[in-house]
Structures are given as structure tokens and as C-alpha cells.
Protein backbone atom coordinates (compact mmCIF):
# COMPACT_ATOMS: atom_id res chain seq x y z
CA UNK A 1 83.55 107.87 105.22
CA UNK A 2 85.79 105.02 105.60
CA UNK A 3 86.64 103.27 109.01
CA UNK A 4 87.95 100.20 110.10
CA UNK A 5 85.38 97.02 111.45
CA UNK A 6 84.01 97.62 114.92
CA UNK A 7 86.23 95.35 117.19
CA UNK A 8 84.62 93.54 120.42
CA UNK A 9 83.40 97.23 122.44
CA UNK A 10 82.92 98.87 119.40
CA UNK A 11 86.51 99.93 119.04
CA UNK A 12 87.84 100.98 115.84
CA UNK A 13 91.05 99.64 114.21
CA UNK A 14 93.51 102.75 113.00
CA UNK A 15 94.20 101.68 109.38
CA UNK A 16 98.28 102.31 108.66
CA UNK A 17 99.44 101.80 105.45
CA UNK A 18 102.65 102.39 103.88
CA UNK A 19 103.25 104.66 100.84
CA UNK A 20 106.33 103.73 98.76
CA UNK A 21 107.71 106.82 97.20
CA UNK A 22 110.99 108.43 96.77
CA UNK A 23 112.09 111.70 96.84
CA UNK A 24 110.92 114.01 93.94
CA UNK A 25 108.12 112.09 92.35
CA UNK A 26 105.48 113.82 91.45
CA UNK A 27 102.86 110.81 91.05
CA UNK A 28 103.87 110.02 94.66
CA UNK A 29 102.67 113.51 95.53
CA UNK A 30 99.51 112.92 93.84
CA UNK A 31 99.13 109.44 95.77
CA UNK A 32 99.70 111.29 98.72
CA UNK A 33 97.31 114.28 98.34
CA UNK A 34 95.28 111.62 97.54
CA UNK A 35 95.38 110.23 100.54
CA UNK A 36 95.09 113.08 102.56
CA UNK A 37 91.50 113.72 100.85
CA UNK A 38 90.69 110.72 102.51
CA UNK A 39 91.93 111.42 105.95
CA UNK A 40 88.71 114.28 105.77
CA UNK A 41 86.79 111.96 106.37
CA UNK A 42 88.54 109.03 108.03
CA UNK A 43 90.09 110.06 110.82
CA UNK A 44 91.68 106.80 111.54
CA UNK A 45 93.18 106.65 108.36
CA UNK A 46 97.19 106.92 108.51
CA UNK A 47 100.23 106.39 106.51
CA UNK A 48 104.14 106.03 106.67
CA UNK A 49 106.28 107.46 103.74
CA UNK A 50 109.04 104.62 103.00
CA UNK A 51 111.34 106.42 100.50
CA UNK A 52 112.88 103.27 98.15
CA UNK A 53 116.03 105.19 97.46
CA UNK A 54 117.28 103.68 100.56
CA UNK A 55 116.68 100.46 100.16
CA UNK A 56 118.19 98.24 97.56
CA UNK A 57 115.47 95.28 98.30
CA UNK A 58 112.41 98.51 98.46
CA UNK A 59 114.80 99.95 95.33
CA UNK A 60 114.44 96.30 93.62
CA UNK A 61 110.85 95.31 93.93
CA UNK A 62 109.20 98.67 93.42
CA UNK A 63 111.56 100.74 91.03
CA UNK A 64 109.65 102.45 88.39
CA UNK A 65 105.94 100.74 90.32
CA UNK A 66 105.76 103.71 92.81
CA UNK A 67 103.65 105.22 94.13
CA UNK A 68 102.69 101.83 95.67
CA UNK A 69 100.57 102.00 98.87
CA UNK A 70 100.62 98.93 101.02
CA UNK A 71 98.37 97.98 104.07
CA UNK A 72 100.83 95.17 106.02
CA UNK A 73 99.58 91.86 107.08
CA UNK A 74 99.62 90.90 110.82
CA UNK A 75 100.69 87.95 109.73
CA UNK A 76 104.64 87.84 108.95
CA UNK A 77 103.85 85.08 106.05
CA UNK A 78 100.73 86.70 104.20
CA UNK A 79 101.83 89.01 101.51
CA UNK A 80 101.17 92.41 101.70
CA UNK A 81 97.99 93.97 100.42
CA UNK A 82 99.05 96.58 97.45
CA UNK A 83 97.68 99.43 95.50
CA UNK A 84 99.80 100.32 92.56
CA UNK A 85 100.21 103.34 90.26
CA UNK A 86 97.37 104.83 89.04
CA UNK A 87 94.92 105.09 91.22
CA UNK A 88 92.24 107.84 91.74
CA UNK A 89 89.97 108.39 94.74
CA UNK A 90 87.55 106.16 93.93
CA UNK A 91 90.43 103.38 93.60
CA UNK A 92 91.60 104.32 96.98
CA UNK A 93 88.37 104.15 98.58
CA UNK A 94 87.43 100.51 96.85
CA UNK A 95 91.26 99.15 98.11
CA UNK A 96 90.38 100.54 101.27
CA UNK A 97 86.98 98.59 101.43
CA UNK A 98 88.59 94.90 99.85
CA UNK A 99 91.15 95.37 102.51
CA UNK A 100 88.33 95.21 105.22
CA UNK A 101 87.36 98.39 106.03
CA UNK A 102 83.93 99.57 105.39
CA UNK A 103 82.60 103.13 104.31
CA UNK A 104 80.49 104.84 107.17
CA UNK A 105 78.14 107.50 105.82
């Protein structure tokens, strides 16, 4: 199971990402059922859907990338952590952990 580092109480961190899709993609559907396989067992795992198609900068940089799955920086000038198209389980799991958030058993 994946969760987020303990914070100072032993508080855990929701992790949010953001799934770049648009409408009637199937590998976006995958990414997402994906993702909800996940959730089983990380209950603090969430995720926005940011459809491209209305976007002409989202449009631009991802195009014919998505699915792309992004976990945002806190900080506005660090780039954005990213997951492109494909990715399996395992993949998710392993972006999950290099992103900072460890695997609970």
C-alpha cells in the first residue's frame, strides 16, 4: 500500500495528482482504471481529470502524450513531476514512490 511520509504527529499527506486526458481516449481510461486499482489500497490517493481539449497551452504541450499523470510541485518554479503514456501498475506504484511516497504493507 502506498501512502504519503508521516508529517510532524504522524499525519499523512493526501497525494493529488492530475490526470491529463481528453474526452474519448481510451488509454486515458486505462490510466485511470489504473489508478483507481491503486486507490484499494491507498486511501489517500486522489486525482483531478484536466481534459486538454480546453486548453490550447494543456492542447500544446501534451497533444498526442496523454494520458500524462502529474503530481504538482508546491513550489510555483519546480517543474512538475510526470508520468507519461504507457505505464502499468507497477510503473504507477514506482512514480508514486520517486515522488516521495512510500509503500506501507
Amino acid at each position: 500500500m502506498l501512502s504519503s511520509c508521516a508529517k510532524e504527529g504522524g499525519m499523512m499527506d493526501e497525494v493529488s495528482l492530475i490526470l491529463y486526458s481528453t474526452e474519448g481516449c481510451h488509454l486515458c481510461e486505462e490510466a485511470e482504471a489504473l489508478l483507481r486499482v491503486v486507490k484499494e489500497t491507498s486511501p489517500l490517493l486522489t486525482w483531478q481529470v484536466v481534459d486538454i481539449a480546453n486548453d490550447d497551452a494543456l492542447f500544446q504541450k501534451y497533444g498526442w502524450l496523454i494520458p500524462v499523470l502529474s503530481l504538482p510541485t508546491a513550489n510555483a518554479t519546480d517543474a512538475d513531476f510526470e508520468l507519461r503514456w504507457p505505464f502499468d501498475g507497477p510503473a504507477l506504484v514506482a512514480f508514486l514512490r520517486d515522488s516521495g511516497f512510500a509503500a506501507q504493507s
